[in-house]
C-alpha atoms as a PDB file:
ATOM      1  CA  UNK A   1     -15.901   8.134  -5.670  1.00  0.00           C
ATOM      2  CA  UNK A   2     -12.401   8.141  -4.240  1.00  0.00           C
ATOM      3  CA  UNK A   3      -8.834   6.538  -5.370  1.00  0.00           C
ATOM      4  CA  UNK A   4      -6.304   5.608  -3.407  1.00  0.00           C
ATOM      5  CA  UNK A   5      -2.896   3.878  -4.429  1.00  0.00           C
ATOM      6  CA  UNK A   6      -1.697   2.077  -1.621  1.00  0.00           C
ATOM      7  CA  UNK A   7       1.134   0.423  -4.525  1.00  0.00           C
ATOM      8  CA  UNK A   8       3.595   3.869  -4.164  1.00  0.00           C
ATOM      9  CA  UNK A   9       3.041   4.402  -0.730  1.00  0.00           C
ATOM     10  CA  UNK A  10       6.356   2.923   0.176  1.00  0.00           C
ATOM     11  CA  UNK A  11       8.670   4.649  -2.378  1.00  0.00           C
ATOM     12  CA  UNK A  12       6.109   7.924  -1.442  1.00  0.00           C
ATOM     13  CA  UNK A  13       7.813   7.245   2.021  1.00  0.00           C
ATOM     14  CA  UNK A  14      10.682   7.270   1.651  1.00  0.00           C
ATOM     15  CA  UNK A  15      11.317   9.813  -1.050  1.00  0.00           C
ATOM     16  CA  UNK A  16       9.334  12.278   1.250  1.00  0.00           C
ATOM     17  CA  UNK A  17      12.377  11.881   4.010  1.00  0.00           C
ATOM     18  CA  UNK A  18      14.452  14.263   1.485  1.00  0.00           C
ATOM     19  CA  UNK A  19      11.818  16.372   0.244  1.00  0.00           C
ATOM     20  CA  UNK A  20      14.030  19.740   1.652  1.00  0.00           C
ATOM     21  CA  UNK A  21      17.281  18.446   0.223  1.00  0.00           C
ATOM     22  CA  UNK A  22      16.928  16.475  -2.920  1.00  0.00           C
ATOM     23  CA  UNK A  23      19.718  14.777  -4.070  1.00  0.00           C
ATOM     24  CA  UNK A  24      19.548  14.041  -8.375  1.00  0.00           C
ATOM     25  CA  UNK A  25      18.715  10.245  -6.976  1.00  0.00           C
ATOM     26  CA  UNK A  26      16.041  11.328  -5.601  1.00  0.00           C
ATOM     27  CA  UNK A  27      14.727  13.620  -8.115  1.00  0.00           C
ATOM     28  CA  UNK A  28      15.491  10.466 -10.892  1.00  0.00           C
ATOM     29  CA  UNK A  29      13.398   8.152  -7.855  1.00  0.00           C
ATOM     30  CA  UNK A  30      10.678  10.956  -8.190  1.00  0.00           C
ATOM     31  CA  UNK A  31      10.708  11.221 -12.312  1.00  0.00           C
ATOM     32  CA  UNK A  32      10.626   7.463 -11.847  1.00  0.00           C
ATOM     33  CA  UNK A  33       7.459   7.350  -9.649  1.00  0.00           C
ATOM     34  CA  UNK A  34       5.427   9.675 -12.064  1.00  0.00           C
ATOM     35  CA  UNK A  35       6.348   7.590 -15.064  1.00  0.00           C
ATOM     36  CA  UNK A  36       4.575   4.611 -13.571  1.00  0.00           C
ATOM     37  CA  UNK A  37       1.865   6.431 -12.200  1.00  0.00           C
ATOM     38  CA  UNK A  38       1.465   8.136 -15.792  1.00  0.00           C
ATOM     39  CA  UNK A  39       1.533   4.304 -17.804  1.00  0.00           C
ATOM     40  CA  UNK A  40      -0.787   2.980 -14.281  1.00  0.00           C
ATOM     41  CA  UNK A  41      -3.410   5.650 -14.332  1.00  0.00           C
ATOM     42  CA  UNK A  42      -6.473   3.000 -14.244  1.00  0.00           C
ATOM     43  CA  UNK A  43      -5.166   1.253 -11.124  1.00  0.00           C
ATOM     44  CA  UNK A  44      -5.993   2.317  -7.507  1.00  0.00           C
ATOM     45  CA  UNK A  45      -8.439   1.190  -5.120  1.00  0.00           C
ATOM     46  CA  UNK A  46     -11.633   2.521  -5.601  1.00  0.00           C
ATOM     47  CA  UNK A  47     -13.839   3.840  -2.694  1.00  0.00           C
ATOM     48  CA  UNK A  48     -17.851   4.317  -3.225  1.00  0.00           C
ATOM     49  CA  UNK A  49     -19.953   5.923  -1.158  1.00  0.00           C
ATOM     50  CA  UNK A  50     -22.645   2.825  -0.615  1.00  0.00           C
ATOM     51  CA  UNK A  51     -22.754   0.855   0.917  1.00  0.00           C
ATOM     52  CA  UNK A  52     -20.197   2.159   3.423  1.00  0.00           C
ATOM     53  CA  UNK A  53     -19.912  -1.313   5.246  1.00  0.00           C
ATOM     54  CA  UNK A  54     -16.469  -1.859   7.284  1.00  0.00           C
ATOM     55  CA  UNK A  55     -15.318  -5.122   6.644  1.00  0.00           C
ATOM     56  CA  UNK A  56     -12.105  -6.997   8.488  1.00  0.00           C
ATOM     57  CA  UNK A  57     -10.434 -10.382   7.564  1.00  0.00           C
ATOM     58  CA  UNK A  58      -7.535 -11.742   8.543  1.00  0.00           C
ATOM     59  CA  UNK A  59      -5.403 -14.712   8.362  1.00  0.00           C
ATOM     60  CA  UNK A  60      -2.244 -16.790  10.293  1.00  0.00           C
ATOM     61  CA  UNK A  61       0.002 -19.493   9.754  1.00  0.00           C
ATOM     62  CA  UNK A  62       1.581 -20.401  13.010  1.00  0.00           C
ATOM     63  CA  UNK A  63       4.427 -23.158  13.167  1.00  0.00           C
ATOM     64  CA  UNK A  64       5.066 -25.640  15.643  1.00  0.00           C
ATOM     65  CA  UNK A  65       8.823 -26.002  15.202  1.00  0.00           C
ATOM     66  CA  UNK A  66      10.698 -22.055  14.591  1.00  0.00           C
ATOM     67  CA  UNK A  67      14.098 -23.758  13.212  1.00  0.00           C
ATOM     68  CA  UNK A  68      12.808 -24.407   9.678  1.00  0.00           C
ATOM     69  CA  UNK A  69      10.099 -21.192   8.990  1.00  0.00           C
ATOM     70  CA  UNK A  70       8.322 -18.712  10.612  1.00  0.00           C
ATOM     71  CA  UNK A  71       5.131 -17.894  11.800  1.00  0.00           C
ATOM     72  CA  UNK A  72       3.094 -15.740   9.133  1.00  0.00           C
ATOM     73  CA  UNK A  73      -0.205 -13.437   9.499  1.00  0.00           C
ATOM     74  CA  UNK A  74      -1.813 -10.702   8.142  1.00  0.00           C
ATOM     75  CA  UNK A  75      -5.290  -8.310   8.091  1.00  0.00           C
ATOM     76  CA  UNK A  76      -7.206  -6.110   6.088  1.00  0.00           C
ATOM     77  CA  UNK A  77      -9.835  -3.722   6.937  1.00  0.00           C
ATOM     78  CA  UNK A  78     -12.444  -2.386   3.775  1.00  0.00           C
ATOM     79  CA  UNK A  79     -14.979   0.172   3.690  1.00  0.00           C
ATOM     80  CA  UNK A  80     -17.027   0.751   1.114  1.00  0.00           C
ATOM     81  CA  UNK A  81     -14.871  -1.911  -1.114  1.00  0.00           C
ATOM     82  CA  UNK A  82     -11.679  -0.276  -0.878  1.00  0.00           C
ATOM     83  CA  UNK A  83      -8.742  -1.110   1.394  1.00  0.00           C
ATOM     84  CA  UNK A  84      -8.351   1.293   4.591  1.00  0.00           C
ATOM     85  CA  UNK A  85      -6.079  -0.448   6.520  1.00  0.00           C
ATOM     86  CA  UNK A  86      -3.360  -3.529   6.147  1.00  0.00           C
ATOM     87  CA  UNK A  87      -0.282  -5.718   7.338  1.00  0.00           C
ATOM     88  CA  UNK A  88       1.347  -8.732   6.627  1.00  0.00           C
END
């Protein structure tokens, strides 16, 4: 079984832009990152190996009138129970 932990990969992201220069920010963002990961050990998506099934869904709200909201919509693709790929 695999882990992922798709809740860091922003911060990941943008910490990695300074991983040759380092400012103390960004070492405090990093010390940071590995405290929550320490106290959020049990979270993740979880990947098993059967059955290895690739699964899409997606979703959209569109508007008729643009001047009071926007249109909204969003997809996820699964395999094996565990998110691969997503937007909203």
């Amino acid at each position: 079984m695999n882990c992922t932990r798709p809740d860091i990969a922003y911060v990941v992201n943008k910490l990695s832009r300074f991983t040759s220069n380092p400012s103390k920010d960004h070492w405090k963002g990093l010390i940071r990152v590995l405290k929550y990961l320490k106290h959020t050990s049990n979270y993740g998506l979880h990947y098993t190996r059967y059955p290895a099934v690739l699964e899409g869904y997606s979703d959209a709200n569109w508007i008729s009138d643009s001047k009071d909201t926007k249109s909204t919509s969003g997809y996820i693709f699964t395999i094996g129970g565990g998110a691969v790929s997503w937007k909203s």
